[in-house]
N, C-alpha and C. Protein backbone atom coordinates (compact mmCIF):
# COMPACT_ATOMS: atom_id res chain seq x y z
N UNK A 1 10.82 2.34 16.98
CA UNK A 1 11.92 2.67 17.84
C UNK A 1 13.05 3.22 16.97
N UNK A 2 13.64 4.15 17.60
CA UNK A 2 14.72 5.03 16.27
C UNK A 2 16.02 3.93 16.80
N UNK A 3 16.87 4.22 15.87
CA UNK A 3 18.27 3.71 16.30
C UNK A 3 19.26 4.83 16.62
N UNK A 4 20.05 4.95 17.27
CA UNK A 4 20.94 5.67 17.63
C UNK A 4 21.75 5.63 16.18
N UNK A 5 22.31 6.98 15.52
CA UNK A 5 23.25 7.53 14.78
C UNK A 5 24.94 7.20 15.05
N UNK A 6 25.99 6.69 14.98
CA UNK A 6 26.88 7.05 15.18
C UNK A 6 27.82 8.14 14.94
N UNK A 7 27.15 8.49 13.79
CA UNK A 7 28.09 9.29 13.38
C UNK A 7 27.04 9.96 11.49
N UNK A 8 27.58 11.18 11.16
CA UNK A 8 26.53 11.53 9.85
C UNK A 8 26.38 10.62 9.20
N UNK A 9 25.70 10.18 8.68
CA UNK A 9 24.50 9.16 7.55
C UNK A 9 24.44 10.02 6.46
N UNK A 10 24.09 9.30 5.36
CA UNK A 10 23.27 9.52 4.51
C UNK A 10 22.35 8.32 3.61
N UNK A 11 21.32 8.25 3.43
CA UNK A 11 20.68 7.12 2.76
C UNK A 11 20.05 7.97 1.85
N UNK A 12 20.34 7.03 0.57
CA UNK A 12 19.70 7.44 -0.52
C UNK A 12 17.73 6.96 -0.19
N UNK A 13 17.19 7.80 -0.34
CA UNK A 13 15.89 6.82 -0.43
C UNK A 13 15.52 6.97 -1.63
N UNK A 14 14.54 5.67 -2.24
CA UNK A 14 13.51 6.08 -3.65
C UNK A 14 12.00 5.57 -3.64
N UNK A 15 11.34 5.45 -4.05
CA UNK A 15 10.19 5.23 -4.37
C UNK A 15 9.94 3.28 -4.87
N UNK A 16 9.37 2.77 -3.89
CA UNK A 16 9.01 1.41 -3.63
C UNK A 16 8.43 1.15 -4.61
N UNK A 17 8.27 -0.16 -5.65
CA UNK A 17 7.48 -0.67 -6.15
C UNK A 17 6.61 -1.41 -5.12
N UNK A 18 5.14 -2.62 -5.38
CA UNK A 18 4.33 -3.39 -4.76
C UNK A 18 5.22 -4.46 -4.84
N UNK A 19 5.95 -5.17 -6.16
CA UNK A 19 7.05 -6.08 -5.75
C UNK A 19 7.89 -6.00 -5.55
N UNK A 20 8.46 -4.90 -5.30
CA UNK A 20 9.76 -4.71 -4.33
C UNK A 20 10.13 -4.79 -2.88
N UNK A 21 8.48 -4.44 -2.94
CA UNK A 21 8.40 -3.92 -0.90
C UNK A 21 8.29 -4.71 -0.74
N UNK A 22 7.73 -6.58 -1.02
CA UNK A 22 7.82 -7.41 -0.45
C UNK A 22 6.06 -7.40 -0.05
N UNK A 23 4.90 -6.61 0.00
CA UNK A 23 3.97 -6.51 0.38
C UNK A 23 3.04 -7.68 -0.55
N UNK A 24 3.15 -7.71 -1.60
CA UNK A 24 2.65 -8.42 -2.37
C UNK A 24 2.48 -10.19 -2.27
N UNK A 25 1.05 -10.57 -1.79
CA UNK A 25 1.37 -11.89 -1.17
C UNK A 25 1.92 -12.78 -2.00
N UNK A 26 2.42 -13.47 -1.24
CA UNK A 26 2.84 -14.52 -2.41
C UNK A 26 2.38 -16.00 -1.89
N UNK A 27 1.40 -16.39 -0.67
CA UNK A 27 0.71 -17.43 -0.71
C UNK A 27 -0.24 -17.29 -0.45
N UNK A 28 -1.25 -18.07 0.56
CA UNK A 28 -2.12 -18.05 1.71
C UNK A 28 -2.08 -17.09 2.46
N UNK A 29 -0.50 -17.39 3.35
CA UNK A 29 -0.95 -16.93 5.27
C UNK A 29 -0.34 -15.39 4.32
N UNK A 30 0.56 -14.94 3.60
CA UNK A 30 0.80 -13.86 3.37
C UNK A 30 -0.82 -12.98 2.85
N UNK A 31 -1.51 -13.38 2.10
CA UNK A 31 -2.98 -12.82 1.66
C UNK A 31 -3.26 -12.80 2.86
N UNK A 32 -3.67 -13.43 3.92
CA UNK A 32 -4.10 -13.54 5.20
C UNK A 32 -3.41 -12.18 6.07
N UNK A 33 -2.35 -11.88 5.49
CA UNK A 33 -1.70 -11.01 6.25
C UNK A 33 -1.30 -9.78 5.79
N UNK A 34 -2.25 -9.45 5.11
CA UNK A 34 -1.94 -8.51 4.00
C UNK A 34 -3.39 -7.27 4.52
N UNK A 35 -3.34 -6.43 4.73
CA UNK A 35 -4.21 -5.36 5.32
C UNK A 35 -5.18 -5.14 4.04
N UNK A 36 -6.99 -4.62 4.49
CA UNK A 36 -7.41 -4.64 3.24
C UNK A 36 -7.15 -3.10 3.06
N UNK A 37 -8.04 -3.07 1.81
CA UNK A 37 -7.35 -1.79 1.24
C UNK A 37 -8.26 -0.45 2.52
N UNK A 38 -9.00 -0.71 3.06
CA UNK A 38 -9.58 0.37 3.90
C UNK A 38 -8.49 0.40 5.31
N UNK A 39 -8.05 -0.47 5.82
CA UNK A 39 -6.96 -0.76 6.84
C UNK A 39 -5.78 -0.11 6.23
N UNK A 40 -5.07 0.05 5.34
CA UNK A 40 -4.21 0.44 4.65
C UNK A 40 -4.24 1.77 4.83
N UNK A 41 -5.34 1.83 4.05
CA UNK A 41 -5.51 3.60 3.83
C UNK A 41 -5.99 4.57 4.97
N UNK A 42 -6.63 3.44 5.99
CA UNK A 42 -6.65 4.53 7.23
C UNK A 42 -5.30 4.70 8.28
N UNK A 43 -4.43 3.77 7.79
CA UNK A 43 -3.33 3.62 8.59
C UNK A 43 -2.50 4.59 8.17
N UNK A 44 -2.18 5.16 6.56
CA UNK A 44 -1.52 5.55 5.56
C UNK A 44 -1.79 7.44 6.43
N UNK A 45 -3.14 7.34 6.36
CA UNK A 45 -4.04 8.51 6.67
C UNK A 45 -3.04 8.86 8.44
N UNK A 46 -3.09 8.05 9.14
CA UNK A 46 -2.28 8.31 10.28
C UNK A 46 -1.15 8.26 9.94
N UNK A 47 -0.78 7.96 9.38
CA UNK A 47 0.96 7.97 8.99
C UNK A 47 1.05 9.71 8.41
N UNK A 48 0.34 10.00 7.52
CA UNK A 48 0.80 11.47 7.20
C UNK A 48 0.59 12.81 8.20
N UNK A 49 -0.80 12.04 9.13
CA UNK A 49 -0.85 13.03 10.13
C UNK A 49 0.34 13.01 10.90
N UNK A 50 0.73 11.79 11.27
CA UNK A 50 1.75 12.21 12.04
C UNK A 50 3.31 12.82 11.51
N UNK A 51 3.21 12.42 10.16
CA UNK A 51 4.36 13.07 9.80
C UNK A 51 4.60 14.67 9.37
N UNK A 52 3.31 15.04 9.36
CA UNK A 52 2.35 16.57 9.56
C UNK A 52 2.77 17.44 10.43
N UNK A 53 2.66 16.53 11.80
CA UNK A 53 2.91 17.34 12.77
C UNK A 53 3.74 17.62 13.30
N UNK A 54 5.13 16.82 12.78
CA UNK A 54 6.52 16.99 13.38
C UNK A 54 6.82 16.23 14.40
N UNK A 55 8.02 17.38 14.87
CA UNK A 55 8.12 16.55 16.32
C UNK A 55 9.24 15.28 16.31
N UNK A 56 9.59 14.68 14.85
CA UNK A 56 10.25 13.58 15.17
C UNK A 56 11.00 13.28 14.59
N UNK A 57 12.20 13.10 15.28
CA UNK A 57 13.59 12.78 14.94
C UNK A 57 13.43 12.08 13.51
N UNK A 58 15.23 12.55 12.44
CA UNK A 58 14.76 12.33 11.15
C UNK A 58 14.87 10.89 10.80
N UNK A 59 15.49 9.75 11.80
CA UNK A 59 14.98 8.27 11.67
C UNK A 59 13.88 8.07 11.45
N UNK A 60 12.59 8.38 13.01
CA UNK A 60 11.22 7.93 13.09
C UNK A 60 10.72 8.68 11.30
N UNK A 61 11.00 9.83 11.44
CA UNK A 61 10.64 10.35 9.99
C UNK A 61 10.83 9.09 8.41
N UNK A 62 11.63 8.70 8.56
CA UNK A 62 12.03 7.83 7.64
C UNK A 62 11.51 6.33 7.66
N UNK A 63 11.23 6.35 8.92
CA UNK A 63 10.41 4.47 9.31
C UNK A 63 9.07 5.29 8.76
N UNK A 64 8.58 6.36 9.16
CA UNK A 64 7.19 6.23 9.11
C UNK A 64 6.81 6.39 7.06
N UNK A 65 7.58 7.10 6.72
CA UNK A 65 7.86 7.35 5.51
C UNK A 65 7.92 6.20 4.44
N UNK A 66 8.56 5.17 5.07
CA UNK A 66 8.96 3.98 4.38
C UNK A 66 7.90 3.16 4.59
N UNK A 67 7.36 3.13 5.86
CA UNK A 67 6.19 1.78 5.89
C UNK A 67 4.71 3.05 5.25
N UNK A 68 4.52 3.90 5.02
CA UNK A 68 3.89 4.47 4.49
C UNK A 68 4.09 4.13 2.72
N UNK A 69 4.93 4.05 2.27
CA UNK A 69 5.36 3.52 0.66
C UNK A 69 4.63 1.87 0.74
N UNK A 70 4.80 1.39 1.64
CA UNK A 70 4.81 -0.15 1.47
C UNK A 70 2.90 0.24 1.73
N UNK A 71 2.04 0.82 2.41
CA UNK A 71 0.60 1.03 2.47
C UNK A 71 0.74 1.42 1.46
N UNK A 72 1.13 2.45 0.69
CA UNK A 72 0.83 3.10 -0.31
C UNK A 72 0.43 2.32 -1.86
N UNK A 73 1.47 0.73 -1.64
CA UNK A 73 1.56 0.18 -2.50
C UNK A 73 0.52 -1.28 -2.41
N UNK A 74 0.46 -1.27 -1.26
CA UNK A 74 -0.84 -2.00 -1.03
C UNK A 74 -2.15 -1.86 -1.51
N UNK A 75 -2.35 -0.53 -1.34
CA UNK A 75 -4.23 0.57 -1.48
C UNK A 75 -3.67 0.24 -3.65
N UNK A 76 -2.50 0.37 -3.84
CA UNK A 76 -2.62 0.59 -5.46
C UNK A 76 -3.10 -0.76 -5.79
N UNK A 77 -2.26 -1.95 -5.29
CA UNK A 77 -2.44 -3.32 -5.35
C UNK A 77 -4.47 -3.80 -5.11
N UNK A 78 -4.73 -3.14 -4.40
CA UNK A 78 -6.51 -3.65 -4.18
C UNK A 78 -7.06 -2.86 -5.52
N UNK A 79 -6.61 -1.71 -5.62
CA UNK A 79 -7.52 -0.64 -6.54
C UNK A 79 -6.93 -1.21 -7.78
N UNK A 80 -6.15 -2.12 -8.12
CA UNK A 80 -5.80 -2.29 -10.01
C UNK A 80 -6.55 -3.66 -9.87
N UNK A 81 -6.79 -4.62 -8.26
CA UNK A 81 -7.67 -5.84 -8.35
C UNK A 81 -8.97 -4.90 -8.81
N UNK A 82 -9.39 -4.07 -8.21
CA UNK A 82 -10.68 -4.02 -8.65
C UNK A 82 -10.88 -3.15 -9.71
N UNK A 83 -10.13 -2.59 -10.19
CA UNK A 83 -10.53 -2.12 -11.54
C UNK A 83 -10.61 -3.37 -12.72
N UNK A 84 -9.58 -4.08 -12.26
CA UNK A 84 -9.54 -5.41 -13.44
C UNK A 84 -10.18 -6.03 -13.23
N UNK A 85 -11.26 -6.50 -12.35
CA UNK A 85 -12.64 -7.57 -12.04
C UNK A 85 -14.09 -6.46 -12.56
N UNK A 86 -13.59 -5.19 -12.15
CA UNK A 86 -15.15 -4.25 -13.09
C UNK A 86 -14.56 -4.30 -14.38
N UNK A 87 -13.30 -4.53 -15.15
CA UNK A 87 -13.33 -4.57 -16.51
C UNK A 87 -13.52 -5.74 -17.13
N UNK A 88 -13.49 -7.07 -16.48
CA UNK A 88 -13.68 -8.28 -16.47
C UNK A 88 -15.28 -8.33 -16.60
N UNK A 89 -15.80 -7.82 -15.34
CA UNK A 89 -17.36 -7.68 -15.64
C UNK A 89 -17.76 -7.31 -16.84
N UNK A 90 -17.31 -5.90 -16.88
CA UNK A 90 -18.09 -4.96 -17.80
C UNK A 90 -17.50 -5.49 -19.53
N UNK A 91 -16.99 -6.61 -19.52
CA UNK A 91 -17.01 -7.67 -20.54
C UNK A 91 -17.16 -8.43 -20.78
N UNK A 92 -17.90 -8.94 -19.95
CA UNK A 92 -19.01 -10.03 -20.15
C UNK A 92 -19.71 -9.71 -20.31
N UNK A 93 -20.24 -8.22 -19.44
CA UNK A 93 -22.03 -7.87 -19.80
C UNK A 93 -21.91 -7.78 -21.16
N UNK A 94 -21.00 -7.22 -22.02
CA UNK A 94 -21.17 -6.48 -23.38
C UNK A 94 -21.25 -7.57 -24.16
N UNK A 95 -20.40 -8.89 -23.75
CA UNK A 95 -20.83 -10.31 -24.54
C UNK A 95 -22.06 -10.47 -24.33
N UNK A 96 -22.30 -10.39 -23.47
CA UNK A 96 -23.86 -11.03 -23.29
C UNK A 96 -23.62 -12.05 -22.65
N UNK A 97 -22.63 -12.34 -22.34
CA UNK A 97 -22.70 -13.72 -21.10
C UNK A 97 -22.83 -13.62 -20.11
N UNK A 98 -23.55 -12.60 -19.21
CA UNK A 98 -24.24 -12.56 -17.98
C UNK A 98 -25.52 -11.24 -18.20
N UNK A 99 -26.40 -11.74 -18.47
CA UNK A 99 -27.09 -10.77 -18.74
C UNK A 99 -27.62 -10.43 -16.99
N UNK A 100 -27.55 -10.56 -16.13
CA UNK A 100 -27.89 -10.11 -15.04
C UNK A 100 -27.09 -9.48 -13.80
N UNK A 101 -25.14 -9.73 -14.78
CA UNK A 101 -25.05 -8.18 -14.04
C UNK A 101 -25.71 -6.89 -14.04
N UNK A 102 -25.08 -6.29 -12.81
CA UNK A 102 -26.22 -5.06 -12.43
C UNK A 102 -25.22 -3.94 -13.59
N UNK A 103 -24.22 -3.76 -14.51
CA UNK A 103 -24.00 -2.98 -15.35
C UNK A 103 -23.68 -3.30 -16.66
């Protein structure tokens, strides 16, 4: 929902960190509530279409913009979990302490 303007604005915007935006769980029900990274990124994916196509006042522009940073920082948050559990793996295989991972 936009808010009504009173009068010219200006907001600085910048570029969200994962602990800045607040996205980053910090218990249980927050992990619980935290989108996975395919939910994220298909949401992210509608967020640019629609910001693609216009059409919308430069508030909605800026909500969609902003909760798009906070997905954005989510999809990074799953993809550095799983790069650091395949580098976790892929060091053990090389110890030799699981010889029956599959790499």
């Amino acid at each position: 929902m936009a808010r009504a303007l009173s009068g010219p604005r200006c907001t600085r915007v910048r570029s969200v960190t994962a602990a800045e935006s607040g996205d980053r769980p910090r218990d249980a029900q927050a992990q619980a509530r935290r989108p996975s990274y395919e939910q994220a990124r298909d949401e992210l994916a509608e967020l640019v279409k629609r910001l693609e196509a216009g059409g919308l006042t430069l508030e909605q522009s800026l909500e969609l913009w902003e909760r798009g940073e906070r997905l954005a920082a989510v999809c990074t948050e799953w993809l550095e979990g799983a790069r650091a559990r395949l580098a976790e793996a892929m060091a053990q295989r090389a110890e030799g302490s699981d010889p029956e991972a599959p790499f």
